[in-house]
C-alpha atoms as a PDB file:
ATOM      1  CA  UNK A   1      71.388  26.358  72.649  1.00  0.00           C
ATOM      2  CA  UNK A   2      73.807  26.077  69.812  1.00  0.00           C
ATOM      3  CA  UNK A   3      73.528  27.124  66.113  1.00  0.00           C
ATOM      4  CA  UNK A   4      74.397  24.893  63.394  1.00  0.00           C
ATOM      5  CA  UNK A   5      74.628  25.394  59.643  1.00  0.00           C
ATOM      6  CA  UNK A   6      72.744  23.274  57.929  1.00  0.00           C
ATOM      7  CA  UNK A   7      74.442  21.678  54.450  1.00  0.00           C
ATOM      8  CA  UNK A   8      72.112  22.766  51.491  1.00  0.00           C
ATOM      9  CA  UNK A   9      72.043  22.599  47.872  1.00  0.00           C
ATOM     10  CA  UNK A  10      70.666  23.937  45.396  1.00  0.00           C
ATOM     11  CA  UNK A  11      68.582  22.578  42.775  1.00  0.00           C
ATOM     12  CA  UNK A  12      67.181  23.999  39.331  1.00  0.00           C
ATOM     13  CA  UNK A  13      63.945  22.783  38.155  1.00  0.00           C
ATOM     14  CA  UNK A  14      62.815  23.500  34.415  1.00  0.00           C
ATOM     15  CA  UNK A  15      59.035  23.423  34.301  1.00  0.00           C
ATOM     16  CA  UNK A  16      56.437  22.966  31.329  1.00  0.00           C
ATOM     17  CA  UNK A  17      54.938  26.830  32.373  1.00  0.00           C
ATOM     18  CA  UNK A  18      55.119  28.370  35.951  1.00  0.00           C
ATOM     19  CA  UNK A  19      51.599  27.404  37.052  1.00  0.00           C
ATOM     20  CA  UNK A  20      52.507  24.632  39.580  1.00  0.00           C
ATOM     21  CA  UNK A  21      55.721  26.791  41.238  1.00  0.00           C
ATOM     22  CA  UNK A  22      53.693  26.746  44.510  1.00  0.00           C
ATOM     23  CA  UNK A  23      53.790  22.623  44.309  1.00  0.00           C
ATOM     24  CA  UNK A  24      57.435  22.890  44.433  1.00  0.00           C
ATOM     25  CA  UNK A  25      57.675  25.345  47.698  1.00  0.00           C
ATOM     26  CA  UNK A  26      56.569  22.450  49.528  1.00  0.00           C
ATOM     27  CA  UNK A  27      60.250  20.490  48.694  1.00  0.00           C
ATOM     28  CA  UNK A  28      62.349  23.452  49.774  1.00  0.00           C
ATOM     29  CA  UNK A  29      63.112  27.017  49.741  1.00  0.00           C
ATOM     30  CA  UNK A  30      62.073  28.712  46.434  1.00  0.00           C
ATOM     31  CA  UNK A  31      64.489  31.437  46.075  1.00  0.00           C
ATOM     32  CA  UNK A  32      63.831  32.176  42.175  1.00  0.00           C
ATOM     33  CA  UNK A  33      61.869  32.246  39.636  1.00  0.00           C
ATOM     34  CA  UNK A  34      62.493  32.875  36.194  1.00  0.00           C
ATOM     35  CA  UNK A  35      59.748  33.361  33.740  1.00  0.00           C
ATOM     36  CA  UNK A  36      61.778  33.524  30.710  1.00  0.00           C
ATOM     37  CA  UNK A  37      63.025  30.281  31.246  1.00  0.00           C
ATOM     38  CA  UNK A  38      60.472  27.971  33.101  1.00  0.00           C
ATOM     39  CA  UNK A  39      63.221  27.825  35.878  1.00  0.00           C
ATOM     40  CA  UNK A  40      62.982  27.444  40.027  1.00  0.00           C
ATOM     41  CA  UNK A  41      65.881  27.966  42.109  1.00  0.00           C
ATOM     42  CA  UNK A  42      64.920  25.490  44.916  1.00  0.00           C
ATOM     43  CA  UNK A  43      67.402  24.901  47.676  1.00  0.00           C
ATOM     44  CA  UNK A  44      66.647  21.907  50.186  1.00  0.00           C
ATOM     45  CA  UNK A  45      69.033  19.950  52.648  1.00  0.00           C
ATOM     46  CA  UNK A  46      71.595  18.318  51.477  1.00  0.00           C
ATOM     47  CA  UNK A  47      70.854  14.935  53.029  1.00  0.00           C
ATOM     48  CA  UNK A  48      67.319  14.278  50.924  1.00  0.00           C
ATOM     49  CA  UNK A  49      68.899  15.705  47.750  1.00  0.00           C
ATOM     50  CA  UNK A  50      68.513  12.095  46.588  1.00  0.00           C
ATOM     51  CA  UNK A  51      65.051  11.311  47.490  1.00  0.00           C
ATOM     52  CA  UNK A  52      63.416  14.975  46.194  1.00  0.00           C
ATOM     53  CA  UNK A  53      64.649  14.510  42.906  1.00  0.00           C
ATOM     54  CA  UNK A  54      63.497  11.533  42.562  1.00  0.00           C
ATOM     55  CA  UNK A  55      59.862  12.292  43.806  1.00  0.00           C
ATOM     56  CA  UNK A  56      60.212  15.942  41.754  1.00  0.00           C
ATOM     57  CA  UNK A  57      61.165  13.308  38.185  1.00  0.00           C
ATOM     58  CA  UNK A  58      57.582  11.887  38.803  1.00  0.00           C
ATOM     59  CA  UNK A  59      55.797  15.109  38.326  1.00  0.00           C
ATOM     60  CA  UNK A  60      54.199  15.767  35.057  1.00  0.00           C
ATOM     61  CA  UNK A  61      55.535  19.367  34.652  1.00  0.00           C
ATOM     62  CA  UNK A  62      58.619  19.425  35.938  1.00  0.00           C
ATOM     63  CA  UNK A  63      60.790  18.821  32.096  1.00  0.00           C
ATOM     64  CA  UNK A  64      64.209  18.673  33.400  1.00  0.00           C
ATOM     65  CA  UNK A  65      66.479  19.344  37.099  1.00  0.00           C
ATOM     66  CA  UNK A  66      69.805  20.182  37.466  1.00  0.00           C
ATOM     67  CA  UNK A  67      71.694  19.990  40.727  1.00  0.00           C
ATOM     68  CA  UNK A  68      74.232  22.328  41.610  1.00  0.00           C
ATOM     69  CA  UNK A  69      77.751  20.977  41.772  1.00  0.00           C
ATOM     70  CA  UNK A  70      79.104  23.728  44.096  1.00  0.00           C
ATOM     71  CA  UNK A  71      79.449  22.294  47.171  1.00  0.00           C
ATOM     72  CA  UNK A  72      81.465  19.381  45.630  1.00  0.00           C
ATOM     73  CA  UNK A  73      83.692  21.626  44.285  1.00  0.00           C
ATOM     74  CA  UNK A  74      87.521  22.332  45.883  1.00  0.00           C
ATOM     75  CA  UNK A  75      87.352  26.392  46.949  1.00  0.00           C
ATOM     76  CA  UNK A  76      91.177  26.050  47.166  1.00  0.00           C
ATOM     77  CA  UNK A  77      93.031  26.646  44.321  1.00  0.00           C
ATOM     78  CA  UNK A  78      96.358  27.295  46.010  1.00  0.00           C
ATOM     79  CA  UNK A  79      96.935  30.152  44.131  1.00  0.00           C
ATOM     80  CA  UNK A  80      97.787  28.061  40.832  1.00  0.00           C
ATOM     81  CA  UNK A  81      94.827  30.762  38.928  1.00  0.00           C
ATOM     82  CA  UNK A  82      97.181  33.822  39.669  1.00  0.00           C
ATOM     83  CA  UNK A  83     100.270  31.986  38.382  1.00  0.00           C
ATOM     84  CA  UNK A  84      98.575  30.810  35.223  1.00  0.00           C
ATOM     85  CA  UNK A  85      97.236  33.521  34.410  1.00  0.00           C
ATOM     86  CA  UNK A  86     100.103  36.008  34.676  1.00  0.00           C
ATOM     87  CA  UNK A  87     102.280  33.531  33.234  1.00  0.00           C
ATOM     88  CA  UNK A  88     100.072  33.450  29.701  1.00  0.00           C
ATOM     89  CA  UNK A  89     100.085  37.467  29.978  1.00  0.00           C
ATOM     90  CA  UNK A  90     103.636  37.531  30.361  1.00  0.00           C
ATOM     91  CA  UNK A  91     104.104  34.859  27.335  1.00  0.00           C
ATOM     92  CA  UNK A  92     102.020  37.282  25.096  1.00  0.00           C
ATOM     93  CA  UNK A  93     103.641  40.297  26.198  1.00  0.00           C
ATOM     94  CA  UNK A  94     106.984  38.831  25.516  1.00  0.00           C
ATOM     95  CA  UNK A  95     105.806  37.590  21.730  1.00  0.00           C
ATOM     96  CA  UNK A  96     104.245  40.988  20.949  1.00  0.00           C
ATOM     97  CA  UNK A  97     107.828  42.398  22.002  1.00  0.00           C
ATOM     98  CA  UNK A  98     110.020  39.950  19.509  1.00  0.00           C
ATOM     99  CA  UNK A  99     108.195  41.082  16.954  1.00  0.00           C
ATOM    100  CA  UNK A 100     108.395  44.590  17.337  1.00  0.00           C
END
C-alpha cells in the first residue's frame, strides 16, 4: 500500500453572515473561520476546483470566492531575491556615503 499526496487548493469564501459555514464543510476541508470578515478557508482537491466554485457561485450567501494562486506559483527564485535586495542596500549605503 502506497501513500500519495493528494494536489489541493485552497479556496476563500466570503459569506453574507456565518450561519450556513456547515453547508460549505460538505465541499471540502474547512480549516478557518473568520468572524470578522465573513471568511472560510476551504481547501478541496485540486482536480474539482472548477466544478465547486461553480456550484458554491449558485448559493445565495456565499458574496464572493477567491482561489489561492499558490500552487501556480514558481517556489524557485534562483536566488535573484538575495541579489536584489543586497544590491539596493548597497546602492543606498553608497549614496548616504557621497554625501557625507
Amino acid at each position: 500500500m502506497t501513500f500519495e499526496i493528494q494536489a489541493r487548493r485552497a479556496i476563500y469564501v466570503y459569506l453574507r453572515n456565518l450561519k450556513n459555514v456547515n453547508q460549505l464543510k460538505k465541499f471540502g476541508q474547512v480549516l478557518y473561520i473568520s468572524e470578522a470578515m465573513n471568511l472560510v478557508e476551504l481547501y478541496i482537491n485540486e482536480d474539482q476546483v472548477e466544478s465547486l466554485v461553480k456550484k458554491l457561485r449558485q448559493y445565495r450567501f456565499v458574496k464572493h470566492i477567491k482561489i489561492s494562486p499558490r500552487p501556480d506559483i514558481n517556489p524557485d527564485l534562483e536566488n535573484k531575491h538575495d541579489d536584489v535586495f543586497f544590491e539596493d542596500y548597497s546602492d543606498e549605503v553608497n549614496k548616504v556615503e557621497e554625501q557625507d
